[in-house]
C-alpha atoms as a PDB file:
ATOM      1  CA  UNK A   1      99.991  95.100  97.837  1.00  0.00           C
ATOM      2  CA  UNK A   2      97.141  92.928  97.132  1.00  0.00           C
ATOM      3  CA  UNK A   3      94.239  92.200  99.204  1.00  0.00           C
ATOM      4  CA  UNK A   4      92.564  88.801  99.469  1.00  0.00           C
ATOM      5  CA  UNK A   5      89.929  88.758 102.258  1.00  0.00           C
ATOM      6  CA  UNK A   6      87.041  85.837 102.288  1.00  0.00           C
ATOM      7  CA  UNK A   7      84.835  84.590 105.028  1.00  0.00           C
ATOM      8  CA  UNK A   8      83.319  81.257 105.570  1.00  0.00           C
ATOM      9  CA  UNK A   9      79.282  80.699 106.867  1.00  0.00           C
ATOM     10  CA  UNK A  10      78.691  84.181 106.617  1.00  0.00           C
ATOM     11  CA  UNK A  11      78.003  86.877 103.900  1.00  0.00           C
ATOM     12  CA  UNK A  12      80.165  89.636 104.548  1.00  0.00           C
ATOM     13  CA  UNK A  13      79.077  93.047 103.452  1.00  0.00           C
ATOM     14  CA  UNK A  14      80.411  95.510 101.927  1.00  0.00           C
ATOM     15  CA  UNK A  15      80.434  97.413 104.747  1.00  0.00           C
ATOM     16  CA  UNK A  16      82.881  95.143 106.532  1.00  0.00           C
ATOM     17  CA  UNK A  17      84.964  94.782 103.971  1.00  0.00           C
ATOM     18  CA  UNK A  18      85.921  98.554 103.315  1.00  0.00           C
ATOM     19  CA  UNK A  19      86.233  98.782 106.918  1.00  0.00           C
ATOM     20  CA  UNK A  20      88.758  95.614 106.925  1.00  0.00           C
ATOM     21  CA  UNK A  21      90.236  97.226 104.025  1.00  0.00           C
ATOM     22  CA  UNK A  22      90.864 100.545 105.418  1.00  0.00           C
ATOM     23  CA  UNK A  23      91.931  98.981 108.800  1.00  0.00           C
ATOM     24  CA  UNK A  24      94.848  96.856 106.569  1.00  0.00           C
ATOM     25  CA  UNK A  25      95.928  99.570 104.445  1.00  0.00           C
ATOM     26  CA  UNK A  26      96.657 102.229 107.780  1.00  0.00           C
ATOM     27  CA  UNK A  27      98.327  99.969 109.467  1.00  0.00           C
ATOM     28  CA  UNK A  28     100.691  98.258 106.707  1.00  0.00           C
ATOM     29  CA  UNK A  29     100.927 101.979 104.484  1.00  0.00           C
ATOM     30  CA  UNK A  30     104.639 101.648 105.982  1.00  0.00           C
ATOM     31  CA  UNK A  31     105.551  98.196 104.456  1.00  0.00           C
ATOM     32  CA  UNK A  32     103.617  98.773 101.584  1.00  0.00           C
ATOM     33  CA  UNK A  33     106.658  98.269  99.121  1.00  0.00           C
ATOM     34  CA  UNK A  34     107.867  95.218 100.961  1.00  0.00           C
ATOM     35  CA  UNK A  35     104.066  93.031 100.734  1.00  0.00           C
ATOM     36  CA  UNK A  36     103.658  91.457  97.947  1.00  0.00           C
ATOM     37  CA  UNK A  37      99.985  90.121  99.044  1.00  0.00           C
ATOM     38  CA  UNK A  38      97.841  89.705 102.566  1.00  0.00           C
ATOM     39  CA  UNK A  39      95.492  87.174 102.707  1.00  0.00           C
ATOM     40  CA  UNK A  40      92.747  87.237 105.222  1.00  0.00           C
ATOM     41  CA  UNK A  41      90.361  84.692 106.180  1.00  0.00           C
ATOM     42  CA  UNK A  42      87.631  84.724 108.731  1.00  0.00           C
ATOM     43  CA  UNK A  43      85.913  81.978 110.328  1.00  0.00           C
ATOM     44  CA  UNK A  44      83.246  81.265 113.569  1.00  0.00           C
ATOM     45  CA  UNK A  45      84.741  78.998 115.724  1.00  0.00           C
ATOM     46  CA  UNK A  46      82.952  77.134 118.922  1.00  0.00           C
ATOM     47  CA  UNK A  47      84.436  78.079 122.065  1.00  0.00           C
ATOM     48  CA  UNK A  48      82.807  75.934 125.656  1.00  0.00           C
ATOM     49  CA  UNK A  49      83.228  79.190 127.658  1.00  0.00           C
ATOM     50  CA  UNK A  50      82.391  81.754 125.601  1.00  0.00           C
ATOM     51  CA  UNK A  51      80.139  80.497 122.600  1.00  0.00           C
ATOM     52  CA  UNK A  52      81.048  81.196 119.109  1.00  0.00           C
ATOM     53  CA  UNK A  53      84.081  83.375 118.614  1.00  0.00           C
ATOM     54  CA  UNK A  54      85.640  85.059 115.419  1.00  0.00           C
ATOM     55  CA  UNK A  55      88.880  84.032 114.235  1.00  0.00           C
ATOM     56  CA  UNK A  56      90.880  86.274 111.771  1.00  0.00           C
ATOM     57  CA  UNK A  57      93.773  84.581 110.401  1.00  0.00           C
ATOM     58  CA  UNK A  58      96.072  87.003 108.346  1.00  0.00           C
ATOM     59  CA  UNK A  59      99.083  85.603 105.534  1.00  0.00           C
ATOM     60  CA  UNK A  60     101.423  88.512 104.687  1.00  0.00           C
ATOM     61  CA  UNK A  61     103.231  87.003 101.675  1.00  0.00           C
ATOM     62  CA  UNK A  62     107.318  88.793 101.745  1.00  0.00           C
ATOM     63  CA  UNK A  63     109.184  88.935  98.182  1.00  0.00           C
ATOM     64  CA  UNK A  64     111.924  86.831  99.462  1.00  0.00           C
ATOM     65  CA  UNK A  65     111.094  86.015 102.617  1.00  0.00           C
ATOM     66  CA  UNK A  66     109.163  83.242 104.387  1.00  0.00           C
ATOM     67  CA  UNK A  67     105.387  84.861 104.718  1.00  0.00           C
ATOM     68  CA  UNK A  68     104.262  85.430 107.870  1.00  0.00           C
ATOM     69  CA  UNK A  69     101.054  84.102 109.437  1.00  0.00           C
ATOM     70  CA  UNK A  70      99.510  85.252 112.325  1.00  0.00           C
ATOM     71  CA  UNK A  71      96.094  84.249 113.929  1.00  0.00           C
ATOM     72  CA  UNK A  72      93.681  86.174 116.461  1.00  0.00           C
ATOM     73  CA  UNK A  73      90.412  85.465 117.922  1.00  0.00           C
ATOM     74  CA  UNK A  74      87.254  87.712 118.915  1.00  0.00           C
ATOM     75  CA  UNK A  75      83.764  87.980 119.917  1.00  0.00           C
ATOM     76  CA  UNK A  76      82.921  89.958 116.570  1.00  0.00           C
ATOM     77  CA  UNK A  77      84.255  90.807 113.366  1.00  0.00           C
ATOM     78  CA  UNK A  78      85.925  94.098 113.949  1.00  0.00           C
ATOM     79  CA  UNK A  79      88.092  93.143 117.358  1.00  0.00           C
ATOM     80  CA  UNK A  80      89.419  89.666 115.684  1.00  0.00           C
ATOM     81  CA  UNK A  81      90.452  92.031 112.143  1.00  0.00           C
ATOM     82  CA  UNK A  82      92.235  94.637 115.068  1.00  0.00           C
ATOM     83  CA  UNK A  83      93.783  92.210 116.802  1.00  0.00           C
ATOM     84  CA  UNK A  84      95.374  90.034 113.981  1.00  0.00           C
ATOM     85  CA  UNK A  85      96.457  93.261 112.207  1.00  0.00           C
ATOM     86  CA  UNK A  86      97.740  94.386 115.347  1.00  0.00           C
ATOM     87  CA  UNK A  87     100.008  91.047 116.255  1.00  0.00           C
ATOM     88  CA  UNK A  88     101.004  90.510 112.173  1.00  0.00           C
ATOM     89  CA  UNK A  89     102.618  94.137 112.237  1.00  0.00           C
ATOM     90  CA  UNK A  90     104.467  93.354 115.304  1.00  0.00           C
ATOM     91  CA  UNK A  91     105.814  90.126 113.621  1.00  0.00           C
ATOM     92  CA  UNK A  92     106.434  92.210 110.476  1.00  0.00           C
ATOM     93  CA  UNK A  93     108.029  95.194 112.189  1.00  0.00           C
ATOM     94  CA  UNK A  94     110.531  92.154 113.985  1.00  0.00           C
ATOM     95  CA  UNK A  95     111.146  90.363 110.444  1.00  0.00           C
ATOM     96  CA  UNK A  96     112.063  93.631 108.630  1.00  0.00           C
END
């Protein structure tokens, strides 16, 4: 499984990324041999009610199958990664 995570209009640490890393690898460790590559991308988007918000938009690509792609919004970093992981294993779980 290969990793591809990028972030526009921000720097993102390295900090952030081993945490995104290790958050990806626990919760996909069970479809490990069926991802052939996740592709993460996070963006700021402007929200009227709420200001800026994080969006984490994940692309599991399947040997095989269609890929899946899943997006989740947040007011940081860390709960828009959670979520999106979160909602692309359900999705996964369904497709396999």
């Amino acid at each position: 499984m290969k990793l591809n995570l990028r972030m526009t209009g921000k720097i993102l640490g390295a900090s952030a990324k081993s945490k995104a890393t290790k958050l990806i690898a626990s919760k996909f460790a069970r479809y490990v041999k069926n991802i052939r590559k996740v592709k993460v991308h996070i963006d700021d988007v402007p929200s009227k009610l709420h200001g800026t918000l994080t969006q984490c938009s994940i692309e599991v690509l399947l040997p095989g199958l269609p890929s899946i792609v899943v997006k989740a919004k947040g007011k940081d970093f860390a709960q828009a990664v959670k979520r999106a992981v979160t909602n692309s294993e359900t999705v996964l779980t369904q497709k396999l």
